[in-house]
Protein backbone atom coordinates (compact mmCIF):
# COMPACT_ATOMS: atom_id res chain seq x y z
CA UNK A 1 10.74 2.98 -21.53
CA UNK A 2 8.53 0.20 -22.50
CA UNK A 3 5.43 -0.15 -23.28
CA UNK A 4 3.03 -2.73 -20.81
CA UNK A 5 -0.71 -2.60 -19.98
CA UNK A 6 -1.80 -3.08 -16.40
CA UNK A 7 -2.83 -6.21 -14.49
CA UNK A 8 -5.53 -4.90 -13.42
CA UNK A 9 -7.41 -2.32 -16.01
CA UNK A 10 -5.54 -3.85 -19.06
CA UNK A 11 -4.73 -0.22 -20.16
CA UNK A 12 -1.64 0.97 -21.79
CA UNK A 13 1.15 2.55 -19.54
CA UNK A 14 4.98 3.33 -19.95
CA UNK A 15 7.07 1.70 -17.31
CA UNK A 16 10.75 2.55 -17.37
CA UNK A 17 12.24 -1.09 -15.28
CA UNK A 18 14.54 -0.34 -12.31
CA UNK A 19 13.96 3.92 -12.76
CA UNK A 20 10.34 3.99 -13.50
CA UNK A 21 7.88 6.48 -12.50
CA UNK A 22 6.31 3.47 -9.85
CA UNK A 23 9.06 3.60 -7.46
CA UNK A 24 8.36 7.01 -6.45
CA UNK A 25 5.26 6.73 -4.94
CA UNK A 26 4.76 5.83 -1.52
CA UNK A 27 3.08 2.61 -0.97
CA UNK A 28 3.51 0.41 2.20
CA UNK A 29 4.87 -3.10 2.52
CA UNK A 30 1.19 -4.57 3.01
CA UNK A 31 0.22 -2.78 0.17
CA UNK A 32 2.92 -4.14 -2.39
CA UNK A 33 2.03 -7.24 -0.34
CA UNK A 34 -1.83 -7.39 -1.58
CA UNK A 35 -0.41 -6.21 -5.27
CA UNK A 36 1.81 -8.81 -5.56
CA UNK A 37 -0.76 -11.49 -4.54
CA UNK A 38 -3.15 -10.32 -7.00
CA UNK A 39 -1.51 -9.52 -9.96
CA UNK A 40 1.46 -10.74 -11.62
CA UNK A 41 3.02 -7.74 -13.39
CA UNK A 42 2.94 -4.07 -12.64
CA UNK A 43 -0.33 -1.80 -12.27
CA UNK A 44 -0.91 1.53 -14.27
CA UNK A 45 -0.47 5.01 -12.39
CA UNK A 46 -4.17 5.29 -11.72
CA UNK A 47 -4.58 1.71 -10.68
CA UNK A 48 -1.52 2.46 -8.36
CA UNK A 49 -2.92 5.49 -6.74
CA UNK A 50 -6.13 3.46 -6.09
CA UNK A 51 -3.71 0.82 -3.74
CA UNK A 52 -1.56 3.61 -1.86
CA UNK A 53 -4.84 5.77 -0.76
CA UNK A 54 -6.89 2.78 0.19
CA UNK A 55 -9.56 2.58 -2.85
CA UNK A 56 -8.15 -0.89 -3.81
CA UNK A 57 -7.37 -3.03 -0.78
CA UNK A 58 -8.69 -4.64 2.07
CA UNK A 59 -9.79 -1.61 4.48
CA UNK A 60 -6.92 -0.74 7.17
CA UNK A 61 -4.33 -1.64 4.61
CA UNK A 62 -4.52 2.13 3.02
CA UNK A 63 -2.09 4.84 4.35
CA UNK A 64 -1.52 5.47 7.70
């Protein structure tokens, strides 16, 4: 595991590369889509969550 902060909140998270924790949860295409336009390395858990139920995110591009 290694040790990164987030792109977005700047706090402290583990990620673990190819079998991290991120790759379980279920966000869509458009919504790795408007991550990867914004930010240029990985978001933290919480920042996550916010994309894949619709907090962060253009509205219509949270879960359907």
């Amino acid at each position: 595991m290694t040790e990164k902060r987030c792109a977005r909140c700047r706090q402290p998270f583990r990620c673990g590369g190819y079998g991290c924790w991120c790759t379980e949860v279920p966000v869509t295409d458009r919504q790795f889509d408007w991550i990867a336009a914004r930010y240029r390395d990985c978001l933290c858990p919480a920042c996550l969550e916010e994309v894949r139920t619709g907090v962060l995110g253009s509205p219509g591009e949270g879960p359907s």
